[in-house]
C-alpha atoms as a PDB file:
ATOM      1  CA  UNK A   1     174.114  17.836 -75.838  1.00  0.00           C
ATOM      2  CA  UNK A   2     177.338  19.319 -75.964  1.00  0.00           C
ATOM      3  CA  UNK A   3     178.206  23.345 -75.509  1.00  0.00           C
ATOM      4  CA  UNK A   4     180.751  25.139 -77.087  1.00  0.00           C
ATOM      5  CA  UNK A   5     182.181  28.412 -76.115  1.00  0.00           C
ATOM      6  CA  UNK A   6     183.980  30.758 -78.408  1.00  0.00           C
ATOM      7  CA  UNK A   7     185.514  33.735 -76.390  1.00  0.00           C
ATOM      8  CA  UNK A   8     187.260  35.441 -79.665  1.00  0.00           C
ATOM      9  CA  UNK A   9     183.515  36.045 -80.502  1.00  0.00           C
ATOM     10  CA  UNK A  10     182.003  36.160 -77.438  1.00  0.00           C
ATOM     11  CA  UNK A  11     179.681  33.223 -79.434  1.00  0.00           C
ATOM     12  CA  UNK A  12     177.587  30.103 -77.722  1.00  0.00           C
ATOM     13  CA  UNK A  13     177.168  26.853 -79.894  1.00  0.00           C
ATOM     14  CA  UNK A  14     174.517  24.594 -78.332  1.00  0.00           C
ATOM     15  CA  UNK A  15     174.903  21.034 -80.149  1.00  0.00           C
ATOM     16  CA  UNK A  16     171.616  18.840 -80.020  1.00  0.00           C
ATOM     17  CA  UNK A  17     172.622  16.495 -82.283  1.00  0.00           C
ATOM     18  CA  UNK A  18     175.003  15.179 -84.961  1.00  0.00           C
ATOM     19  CA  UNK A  19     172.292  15.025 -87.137  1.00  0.00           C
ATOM     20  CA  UNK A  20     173.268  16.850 -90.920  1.00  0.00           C
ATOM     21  CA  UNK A  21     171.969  20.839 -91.016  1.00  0.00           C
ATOM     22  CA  UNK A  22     169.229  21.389 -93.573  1.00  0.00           C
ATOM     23  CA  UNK A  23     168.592  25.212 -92.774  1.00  0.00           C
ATOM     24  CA  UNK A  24     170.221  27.563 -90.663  1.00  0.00           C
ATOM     25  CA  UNK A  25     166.993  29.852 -89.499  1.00  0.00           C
ATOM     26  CA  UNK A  26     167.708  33.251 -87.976  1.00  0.00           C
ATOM     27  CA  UNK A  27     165.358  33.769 -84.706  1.00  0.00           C
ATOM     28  CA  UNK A  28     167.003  36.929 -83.750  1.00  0.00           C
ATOM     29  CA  UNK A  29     169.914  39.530 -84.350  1.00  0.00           C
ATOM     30  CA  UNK A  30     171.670  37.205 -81.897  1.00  0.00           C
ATOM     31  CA  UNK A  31     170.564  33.414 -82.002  1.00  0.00           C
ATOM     32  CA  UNK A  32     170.119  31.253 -85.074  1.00  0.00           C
ATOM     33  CA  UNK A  33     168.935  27.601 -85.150  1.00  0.00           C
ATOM     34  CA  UNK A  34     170.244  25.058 -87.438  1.00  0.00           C
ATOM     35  CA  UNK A  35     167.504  22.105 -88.362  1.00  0.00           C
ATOM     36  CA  UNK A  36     167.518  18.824 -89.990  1.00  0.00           C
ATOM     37  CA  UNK A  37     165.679  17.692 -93.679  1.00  0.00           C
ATOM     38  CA  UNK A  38     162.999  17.092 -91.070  1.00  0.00           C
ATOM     39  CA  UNK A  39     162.336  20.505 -89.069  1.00  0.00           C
ATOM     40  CA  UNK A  40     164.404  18.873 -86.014  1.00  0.00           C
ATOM     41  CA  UNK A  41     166.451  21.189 -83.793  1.00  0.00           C
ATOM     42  CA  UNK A  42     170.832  20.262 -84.325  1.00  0.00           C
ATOM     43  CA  UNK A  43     172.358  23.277 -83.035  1.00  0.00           C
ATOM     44  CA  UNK A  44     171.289  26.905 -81.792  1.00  0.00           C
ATOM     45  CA  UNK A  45     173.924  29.857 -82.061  1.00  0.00           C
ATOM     46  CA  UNK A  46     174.257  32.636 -79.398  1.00  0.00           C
ATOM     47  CA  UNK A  47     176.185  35.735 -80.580  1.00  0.00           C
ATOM     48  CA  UNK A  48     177.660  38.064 -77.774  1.00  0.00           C
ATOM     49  CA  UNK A  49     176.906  35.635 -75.842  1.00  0.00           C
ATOM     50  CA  UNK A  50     177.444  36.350 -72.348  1.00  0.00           C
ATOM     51  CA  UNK A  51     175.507  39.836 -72.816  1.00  0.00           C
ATOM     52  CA  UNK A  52     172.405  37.759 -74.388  1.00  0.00           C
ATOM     53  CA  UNK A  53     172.629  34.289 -72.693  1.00  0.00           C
ATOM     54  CA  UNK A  54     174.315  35.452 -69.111  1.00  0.00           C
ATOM     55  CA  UNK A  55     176.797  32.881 -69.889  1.00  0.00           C
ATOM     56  CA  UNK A  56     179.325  33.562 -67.239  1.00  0.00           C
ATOM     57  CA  UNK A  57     177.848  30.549 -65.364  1.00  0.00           C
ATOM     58  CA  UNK A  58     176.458  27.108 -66.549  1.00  0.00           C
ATOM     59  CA  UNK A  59     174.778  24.839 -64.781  1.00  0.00           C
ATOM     60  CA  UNK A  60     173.215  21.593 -65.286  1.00  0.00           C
ATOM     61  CA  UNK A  61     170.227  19.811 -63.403  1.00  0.00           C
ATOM     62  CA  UNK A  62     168.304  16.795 -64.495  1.00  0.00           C
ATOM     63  CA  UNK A  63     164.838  17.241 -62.937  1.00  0.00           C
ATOM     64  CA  UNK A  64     163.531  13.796 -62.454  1.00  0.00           C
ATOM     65  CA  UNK A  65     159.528  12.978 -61.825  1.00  0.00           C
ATOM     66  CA  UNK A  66     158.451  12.764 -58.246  1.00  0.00           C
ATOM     67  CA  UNK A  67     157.519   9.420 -56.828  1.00  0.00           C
ATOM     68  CA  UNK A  68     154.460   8.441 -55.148  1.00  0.00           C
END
């Protein structure tokens, strides 16, 4: 997963994949998915995105299963 920040647009790009974009599906004023020939999810846009997303911070945590 890779994400890409625009400030000139204030836009988010959230890559899942590398996988071609079938349809570009709009979710809300601000975020759109892209999706494969297969429904899959490849990218999700953000617009104004640190208003919509709080994206003045990002952090990442892998949450791994408890052992017995």
């Amino acid at each position: 997963m890779k994400i890409k920040y625009f400030p000139d647009t204030d836009t988010a790009l959230v890559q899942f994949t590398n996988k071609e974009v079938f349809e570009t599906k709009e979710i809300s004023e601000n975020i759109y998915i892209d999706i494969d020939k297969n429904g899959n999810l490849v990218n999700m846009t953000i617009e104004h995105a640190k208003a919509n997303a709080g994206l003045r911070e990002f952090s990442y945590q892998e949450m791994l299963p408890k052992t017995a």
